[in-house]
N, C-alpha and C. Protein backbone atom coordinates (compact mmCIF):
# COMPACT_ATOMS: atom_id res chain seq x y z
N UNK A 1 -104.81 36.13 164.22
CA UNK A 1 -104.85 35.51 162.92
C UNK A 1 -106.28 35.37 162.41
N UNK A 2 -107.33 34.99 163.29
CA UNK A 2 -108.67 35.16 163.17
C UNK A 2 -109.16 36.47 162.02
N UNK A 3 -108.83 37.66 162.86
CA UNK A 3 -108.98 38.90 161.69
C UNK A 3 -108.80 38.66 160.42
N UNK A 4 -108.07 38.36 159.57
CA UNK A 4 -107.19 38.19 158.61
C UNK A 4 -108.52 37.30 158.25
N UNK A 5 -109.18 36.22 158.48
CA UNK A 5 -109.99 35.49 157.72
C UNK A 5 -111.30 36.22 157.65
N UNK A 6 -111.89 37.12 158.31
CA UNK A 6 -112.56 37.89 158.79
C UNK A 6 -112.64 38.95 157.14
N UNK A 7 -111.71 39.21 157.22
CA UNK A 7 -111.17 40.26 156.26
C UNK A 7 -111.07 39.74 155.02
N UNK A 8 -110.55 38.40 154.76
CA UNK A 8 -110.71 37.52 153.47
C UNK A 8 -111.91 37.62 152.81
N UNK A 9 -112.75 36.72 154.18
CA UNK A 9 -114.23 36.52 153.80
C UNK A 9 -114.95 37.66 153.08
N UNK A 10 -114.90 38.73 154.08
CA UNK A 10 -115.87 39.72 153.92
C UNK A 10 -115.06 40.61 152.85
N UNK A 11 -114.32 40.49 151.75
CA UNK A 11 -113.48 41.11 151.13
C UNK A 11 -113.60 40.08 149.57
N UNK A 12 -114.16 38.93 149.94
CA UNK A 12 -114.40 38.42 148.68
C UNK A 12 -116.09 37.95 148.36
N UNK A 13 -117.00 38.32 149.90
CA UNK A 13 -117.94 38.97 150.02
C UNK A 13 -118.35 39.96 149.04
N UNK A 14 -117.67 40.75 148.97
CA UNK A 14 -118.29 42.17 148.37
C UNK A 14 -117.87 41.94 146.86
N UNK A 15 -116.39 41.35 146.84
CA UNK A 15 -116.17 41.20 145.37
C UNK A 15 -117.15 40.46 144.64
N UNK A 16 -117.72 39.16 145.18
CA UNK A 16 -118.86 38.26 144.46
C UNK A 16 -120.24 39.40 144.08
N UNK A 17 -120.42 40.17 145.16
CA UNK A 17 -121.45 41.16 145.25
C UNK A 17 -121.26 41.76 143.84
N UNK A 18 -119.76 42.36 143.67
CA UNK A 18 -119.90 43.66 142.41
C UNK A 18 -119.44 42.71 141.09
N UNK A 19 -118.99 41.37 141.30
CA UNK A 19 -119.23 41.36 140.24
C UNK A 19 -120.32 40.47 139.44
N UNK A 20 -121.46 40.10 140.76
CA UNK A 20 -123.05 40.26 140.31
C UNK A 20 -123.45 41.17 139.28
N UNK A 21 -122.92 42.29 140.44
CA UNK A 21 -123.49 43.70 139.17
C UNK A 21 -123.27 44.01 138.25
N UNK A 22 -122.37 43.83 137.99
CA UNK A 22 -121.13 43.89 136.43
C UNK A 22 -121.70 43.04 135.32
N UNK A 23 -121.90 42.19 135.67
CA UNK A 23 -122.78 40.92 134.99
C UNK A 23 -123.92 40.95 134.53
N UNK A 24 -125.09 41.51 135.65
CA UNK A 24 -125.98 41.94 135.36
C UNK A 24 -126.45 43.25 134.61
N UNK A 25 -125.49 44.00 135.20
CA UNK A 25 -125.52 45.49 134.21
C UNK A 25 -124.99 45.17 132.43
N UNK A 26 -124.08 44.25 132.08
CA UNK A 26 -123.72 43.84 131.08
C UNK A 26 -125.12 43.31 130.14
N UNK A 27 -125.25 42.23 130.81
CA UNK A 27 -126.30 41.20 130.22
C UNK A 27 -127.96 42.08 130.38
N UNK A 28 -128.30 42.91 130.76
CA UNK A 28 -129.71 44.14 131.11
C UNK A 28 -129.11 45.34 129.83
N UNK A 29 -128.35 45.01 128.97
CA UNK A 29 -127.87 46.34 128.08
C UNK A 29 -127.64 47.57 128.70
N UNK A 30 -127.30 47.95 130.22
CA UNK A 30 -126.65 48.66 130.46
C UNK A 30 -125.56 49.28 129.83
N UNK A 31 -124.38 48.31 129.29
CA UNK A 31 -123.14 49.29 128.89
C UNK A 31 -123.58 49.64 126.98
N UNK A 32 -124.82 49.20 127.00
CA UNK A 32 -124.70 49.71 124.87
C UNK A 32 -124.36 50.23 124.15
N UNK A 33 -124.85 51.60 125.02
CA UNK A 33 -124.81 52.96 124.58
C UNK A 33 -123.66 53.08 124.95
N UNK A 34 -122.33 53.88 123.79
CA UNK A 34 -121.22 54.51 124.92
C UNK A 34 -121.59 55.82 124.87
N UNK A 35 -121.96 56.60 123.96
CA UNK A 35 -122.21 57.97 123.88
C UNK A 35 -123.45 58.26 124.43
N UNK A 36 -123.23 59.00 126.06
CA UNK A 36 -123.60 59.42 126.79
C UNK A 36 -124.88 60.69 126.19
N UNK A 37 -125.88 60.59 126.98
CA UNK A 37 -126.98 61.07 126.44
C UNK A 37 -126.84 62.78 127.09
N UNK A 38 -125.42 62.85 128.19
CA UNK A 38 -125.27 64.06 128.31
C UNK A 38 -124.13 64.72 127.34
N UNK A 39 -123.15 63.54 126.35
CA UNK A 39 -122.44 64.55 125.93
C UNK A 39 -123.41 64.56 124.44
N UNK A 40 -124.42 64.44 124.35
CA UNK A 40 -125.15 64.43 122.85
C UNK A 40 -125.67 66.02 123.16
N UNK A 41 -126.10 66.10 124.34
CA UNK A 41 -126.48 67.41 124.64
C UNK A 41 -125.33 68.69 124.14
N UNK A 42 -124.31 68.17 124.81
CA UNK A 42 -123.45 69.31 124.37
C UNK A 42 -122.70 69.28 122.89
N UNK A 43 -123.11 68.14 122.40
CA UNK A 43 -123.00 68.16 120.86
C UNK A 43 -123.59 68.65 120.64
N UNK A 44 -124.94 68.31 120.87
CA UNK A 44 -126.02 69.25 119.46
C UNK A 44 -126.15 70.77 119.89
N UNK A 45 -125.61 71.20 121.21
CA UNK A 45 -125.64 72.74 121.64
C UNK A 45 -123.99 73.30 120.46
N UNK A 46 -123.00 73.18 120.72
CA UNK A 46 -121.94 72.97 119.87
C UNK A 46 -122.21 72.97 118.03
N UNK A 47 -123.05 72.30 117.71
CA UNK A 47 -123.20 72.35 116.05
C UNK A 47 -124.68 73.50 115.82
N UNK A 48 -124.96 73.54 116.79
CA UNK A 48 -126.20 74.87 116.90
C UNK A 48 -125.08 76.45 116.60
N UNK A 49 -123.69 76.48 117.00
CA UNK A 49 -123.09 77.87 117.32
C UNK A 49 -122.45 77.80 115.75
């Protein structure tokens, strides 16, 4: 039964971890941009043809 708390812990461990990151990537303007600076590439290759 031990395991099982083992597995809790370290399972809501990691969840607190990612959703540090989530948070922080939010609030650092990480998500701003949605249009990806690689599909602009293949836009402007696309309106070049």
């Amino acid at each position: 039964m031990s395991i099982f708390v083992y597995i809790t812990g370290f399972g809501l461990f990691i969840f607190i971890i990612f959703l540090t990151l989530l948070v922080w990537s939010i609030r650092s303007g990480q998500m701003d941009e949605l249009d990806l600076p690689a599909e602009k590439v293949l836009w402007e290759d696309h309106r070049d043809t």
